[in-house]
PDB file of N, CA and C in Angstrom:
ATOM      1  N   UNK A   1      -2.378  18.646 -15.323  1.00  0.00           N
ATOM      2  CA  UNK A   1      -2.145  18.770 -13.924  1.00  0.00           C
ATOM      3  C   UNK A   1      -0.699  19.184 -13.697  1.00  0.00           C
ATOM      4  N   UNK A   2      -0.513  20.142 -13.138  1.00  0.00           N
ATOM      5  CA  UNK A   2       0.967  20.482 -12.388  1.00  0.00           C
ATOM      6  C   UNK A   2       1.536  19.917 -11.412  1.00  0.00           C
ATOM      7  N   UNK A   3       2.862  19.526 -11.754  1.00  0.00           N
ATOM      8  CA  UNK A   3       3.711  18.655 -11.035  1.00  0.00           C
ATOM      9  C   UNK A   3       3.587  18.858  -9.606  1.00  0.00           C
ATOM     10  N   UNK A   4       3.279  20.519  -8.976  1.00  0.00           N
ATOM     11  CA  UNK A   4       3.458  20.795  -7.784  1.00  0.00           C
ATOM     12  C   UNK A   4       2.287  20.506  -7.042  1.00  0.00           C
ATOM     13  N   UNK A   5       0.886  19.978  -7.733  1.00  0.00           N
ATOM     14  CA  UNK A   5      -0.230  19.644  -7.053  1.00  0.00           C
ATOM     15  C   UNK A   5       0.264  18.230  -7.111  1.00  0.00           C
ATOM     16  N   UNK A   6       0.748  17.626  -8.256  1.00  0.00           N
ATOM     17  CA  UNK A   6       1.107  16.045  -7.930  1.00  0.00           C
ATOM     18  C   UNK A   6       2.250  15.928  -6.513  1.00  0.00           C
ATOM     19  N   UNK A   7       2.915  16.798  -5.819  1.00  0.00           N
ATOM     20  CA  UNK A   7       3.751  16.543  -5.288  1.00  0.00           C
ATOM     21  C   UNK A   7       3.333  16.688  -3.718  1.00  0.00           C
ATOM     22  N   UNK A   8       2.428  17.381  -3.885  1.00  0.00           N
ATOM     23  CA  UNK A   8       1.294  17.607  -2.782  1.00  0.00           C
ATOM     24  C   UNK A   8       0.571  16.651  -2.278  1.00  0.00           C
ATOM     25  N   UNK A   9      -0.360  16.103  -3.165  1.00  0.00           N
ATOM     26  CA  UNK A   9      -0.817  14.741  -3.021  1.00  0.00           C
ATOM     27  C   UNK A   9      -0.015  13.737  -2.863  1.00  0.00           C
ATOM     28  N   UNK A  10       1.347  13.193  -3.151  1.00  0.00           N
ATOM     29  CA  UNK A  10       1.866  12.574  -2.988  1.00  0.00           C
ATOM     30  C   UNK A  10       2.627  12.726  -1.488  1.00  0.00           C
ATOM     31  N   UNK A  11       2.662  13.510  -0.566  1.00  0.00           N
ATOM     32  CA  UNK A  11       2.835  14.241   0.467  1.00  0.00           C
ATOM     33  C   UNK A  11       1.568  14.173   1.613  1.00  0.00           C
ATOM     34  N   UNK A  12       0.488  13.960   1.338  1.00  0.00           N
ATOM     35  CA  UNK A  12      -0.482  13.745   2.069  1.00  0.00           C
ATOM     36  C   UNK A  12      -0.997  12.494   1.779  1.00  0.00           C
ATOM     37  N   UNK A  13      -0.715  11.496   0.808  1.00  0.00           N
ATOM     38  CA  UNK A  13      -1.250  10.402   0.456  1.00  0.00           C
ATOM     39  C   UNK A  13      -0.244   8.988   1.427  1.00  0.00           C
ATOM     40  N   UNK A  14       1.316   9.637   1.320  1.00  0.00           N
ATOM     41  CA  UNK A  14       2.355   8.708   1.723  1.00  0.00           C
ATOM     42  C   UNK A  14       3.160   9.494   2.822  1.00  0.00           C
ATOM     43  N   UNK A  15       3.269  10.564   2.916  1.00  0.00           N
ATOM     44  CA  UNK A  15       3.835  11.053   3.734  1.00  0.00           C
ATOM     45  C   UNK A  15       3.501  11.468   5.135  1.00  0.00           C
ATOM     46  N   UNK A  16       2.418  12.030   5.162  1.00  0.00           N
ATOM     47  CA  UNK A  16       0.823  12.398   6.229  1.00  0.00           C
ATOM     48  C   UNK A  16       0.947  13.890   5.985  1.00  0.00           C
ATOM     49  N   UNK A  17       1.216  14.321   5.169  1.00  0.00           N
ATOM     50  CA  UNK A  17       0.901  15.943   5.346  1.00  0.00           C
ATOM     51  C   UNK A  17      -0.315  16.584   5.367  1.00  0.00           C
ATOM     52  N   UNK A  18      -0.631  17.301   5.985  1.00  0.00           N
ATOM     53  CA  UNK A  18      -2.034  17.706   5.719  1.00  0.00           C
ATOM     54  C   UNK A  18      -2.563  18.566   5.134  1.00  0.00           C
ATOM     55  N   UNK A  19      -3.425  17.937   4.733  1.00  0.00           N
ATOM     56  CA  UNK A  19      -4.283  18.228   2.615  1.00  0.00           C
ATOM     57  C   UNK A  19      -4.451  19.470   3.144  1.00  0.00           C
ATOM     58  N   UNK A  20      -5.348  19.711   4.364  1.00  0.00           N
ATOM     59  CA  UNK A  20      -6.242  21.323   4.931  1.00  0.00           C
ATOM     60  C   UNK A  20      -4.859  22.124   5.220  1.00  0.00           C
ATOM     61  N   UNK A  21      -3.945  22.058   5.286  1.00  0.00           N
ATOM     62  CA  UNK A  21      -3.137  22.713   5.497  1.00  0.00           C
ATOM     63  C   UNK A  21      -2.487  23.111   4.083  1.00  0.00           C
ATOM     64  N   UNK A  22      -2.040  22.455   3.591  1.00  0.00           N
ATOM     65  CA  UNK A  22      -1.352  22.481   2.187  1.00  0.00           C
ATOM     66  C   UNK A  22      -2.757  22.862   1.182  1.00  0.00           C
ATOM     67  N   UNK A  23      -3.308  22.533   1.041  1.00  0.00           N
ATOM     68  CA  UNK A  23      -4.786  23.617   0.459  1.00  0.00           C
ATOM     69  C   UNK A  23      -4.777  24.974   0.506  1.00  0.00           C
ATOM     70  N   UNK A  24      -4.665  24.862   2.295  1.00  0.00           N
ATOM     71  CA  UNK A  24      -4.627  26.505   2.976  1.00  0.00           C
ATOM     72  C   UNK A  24      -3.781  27.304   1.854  1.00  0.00           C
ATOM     73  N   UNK A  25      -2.383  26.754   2.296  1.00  0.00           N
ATOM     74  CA  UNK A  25      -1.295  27.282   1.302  1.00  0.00           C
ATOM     75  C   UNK A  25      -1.486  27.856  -0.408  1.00  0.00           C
ATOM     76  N   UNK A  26      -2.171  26.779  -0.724  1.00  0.00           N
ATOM     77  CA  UNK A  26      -2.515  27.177  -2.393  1.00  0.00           C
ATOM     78  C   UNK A  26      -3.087  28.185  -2.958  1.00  0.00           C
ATOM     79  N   UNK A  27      -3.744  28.295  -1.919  1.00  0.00           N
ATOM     80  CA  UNK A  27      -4.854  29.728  -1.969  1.00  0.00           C
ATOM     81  C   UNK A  27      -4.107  30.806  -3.116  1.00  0.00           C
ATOM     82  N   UNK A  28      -2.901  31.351  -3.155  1.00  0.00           N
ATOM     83  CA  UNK A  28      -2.502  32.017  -3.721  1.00  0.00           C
ATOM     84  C   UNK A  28      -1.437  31.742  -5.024  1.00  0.00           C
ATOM     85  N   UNK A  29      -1.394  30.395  -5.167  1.00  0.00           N
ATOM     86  CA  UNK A  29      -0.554  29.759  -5.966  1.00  0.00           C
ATOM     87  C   UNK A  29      -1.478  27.908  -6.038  1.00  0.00           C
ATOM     88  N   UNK A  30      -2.161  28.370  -7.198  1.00  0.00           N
ATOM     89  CA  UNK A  30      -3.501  27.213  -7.481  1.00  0.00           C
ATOM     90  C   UNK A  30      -2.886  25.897  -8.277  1.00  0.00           C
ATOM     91  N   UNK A  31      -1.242  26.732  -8.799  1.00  0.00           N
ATOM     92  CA  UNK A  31      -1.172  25.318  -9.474  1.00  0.00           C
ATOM     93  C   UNK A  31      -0.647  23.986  -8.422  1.00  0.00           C
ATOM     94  N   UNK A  32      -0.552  25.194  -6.970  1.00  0.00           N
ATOM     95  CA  UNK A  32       0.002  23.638  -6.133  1.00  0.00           C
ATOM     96  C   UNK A  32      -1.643  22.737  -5.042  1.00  0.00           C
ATOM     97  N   UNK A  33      -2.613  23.282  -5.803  1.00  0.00           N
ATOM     98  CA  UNK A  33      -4.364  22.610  -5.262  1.00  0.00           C
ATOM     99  C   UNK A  33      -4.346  21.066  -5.665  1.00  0.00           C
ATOM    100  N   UNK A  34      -4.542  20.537  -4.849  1.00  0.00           N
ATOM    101  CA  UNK A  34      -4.610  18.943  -5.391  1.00  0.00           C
ATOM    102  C   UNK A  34      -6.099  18.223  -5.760  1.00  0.00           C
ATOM    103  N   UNK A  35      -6.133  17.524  -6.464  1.00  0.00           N
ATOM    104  CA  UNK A  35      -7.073  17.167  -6.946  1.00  0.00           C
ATOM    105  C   UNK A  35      -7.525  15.718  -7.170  1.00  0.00           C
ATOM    106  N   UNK A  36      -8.047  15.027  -7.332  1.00  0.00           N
ATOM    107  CA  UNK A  36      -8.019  13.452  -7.745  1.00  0.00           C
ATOM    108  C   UNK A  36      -7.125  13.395  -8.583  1.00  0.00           C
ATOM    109  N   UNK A  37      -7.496  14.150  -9.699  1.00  0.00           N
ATOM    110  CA  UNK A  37      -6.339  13.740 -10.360  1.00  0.00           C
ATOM    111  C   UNK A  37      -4.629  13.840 -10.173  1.00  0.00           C
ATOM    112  N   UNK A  38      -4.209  14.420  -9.742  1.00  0.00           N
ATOM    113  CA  UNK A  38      -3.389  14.833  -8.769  1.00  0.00           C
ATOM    114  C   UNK A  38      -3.080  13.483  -7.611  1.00  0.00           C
ATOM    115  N   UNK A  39      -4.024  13.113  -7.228  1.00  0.00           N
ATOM    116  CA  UNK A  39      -4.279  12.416  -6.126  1.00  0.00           C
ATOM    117  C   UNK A  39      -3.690  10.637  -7.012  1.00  0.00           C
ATOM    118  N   UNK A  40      -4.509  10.458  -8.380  1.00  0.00           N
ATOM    119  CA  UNK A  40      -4.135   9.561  -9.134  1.00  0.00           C
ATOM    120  C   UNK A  40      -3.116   9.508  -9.902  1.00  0.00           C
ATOM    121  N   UNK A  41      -2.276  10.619  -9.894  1.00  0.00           N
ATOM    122  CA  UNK A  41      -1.346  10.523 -10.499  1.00  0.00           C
ATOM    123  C   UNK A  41      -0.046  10.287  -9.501  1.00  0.00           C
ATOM    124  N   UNK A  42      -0.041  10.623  -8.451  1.00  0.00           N
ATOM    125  CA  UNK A  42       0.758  10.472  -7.336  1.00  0.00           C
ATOM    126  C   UNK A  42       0.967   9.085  -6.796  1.00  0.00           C
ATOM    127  N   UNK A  43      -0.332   8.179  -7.110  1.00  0.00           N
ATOM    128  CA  UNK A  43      -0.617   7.059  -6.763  1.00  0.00           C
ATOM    129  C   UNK A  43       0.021   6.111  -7.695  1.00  0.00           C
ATOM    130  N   UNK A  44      -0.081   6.696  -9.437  1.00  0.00           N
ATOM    131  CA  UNK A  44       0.579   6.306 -10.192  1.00  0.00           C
ATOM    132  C   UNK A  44       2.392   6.042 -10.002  1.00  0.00           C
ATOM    133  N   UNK A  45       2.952   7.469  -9.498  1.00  0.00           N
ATOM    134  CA  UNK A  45       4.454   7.146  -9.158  1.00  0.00           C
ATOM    135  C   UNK A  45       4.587   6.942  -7.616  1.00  0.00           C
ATOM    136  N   UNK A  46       3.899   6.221  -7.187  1.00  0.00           N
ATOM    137  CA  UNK A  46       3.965   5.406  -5.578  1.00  0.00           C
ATOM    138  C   UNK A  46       4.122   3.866  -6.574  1.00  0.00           C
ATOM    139  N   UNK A  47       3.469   3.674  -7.227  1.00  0.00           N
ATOM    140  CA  UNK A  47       3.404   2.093  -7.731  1.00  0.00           C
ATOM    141  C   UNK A  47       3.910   1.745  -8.432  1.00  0.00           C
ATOM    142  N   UNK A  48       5.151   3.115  -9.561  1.00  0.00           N
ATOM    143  CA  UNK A  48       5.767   2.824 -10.294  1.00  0.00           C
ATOM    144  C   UNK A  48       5.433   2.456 -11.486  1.00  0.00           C
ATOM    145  N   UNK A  49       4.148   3.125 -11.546  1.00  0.00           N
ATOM    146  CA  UNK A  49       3.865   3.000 -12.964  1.00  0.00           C
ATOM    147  C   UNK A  49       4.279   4.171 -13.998  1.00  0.00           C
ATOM    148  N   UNK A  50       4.866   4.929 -13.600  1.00  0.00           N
ATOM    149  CA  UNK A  50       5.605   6.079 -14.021  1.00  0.00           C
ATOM    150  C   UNK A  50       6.526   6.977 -13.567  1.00  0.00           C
ATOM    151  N   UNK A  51       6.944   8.345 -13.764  1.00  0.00           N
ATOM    152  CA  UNK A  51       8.085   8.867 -12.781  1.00  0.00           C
ATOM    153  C   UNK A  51       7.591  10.307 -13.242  1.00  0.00           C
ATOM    154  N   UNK A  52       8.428  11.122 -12.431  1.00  0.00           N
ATOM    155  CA  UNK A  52       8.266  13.043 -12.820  1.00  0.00           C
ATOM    156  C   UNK A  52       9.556  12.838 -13.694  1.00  0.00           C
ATOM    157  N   UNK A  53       9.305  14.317 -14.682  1.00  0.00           N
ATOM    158  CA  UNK A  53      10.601  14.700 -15.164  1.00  0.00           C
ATOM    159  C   UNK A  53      10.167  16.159 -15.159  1.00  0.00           C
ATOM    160  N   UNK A  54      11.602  16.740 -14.806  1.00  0.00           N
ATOM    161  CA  UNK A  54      11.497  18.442 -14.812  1.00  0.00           C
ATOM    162  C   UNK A  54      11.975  18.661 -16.238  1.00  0.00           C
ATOM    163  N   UNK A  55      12.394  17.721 -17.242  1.00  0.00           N
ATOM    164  CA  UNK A  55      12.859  18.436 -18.286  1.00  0.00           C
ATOM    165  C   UNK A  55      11.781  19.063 -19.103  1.00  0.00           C
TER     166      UNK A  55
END
């Protein structure tokens, strides 16, 4: 899963962004489509069970 669909979901899960909107967007750039998993992994660094790294 790509960081930029995790960042998405994490954006509509805690933030209120909206999924149909940010979907809309992906259309042409799929690695930012969110997904459950996506959705569970976002949920994962809401609870601190892990973190992103860009390295």
């Amino acid at each position: 899963m790509d960081h930029e669909a995790l960042t998405n979901s994490y954006a509509t899960l805690y933030f209120g962004a909206e999924r149909d909107v940010l979907n809309l967007g992906a259309q042409n750039a799929p690695w930012y489509t969110m997904t459950d998993a996506s959705d569970a992994a976002a949920q994962l660094v809401h609870d601190g069970h892990c973190s992103i790294s860009t390295d």
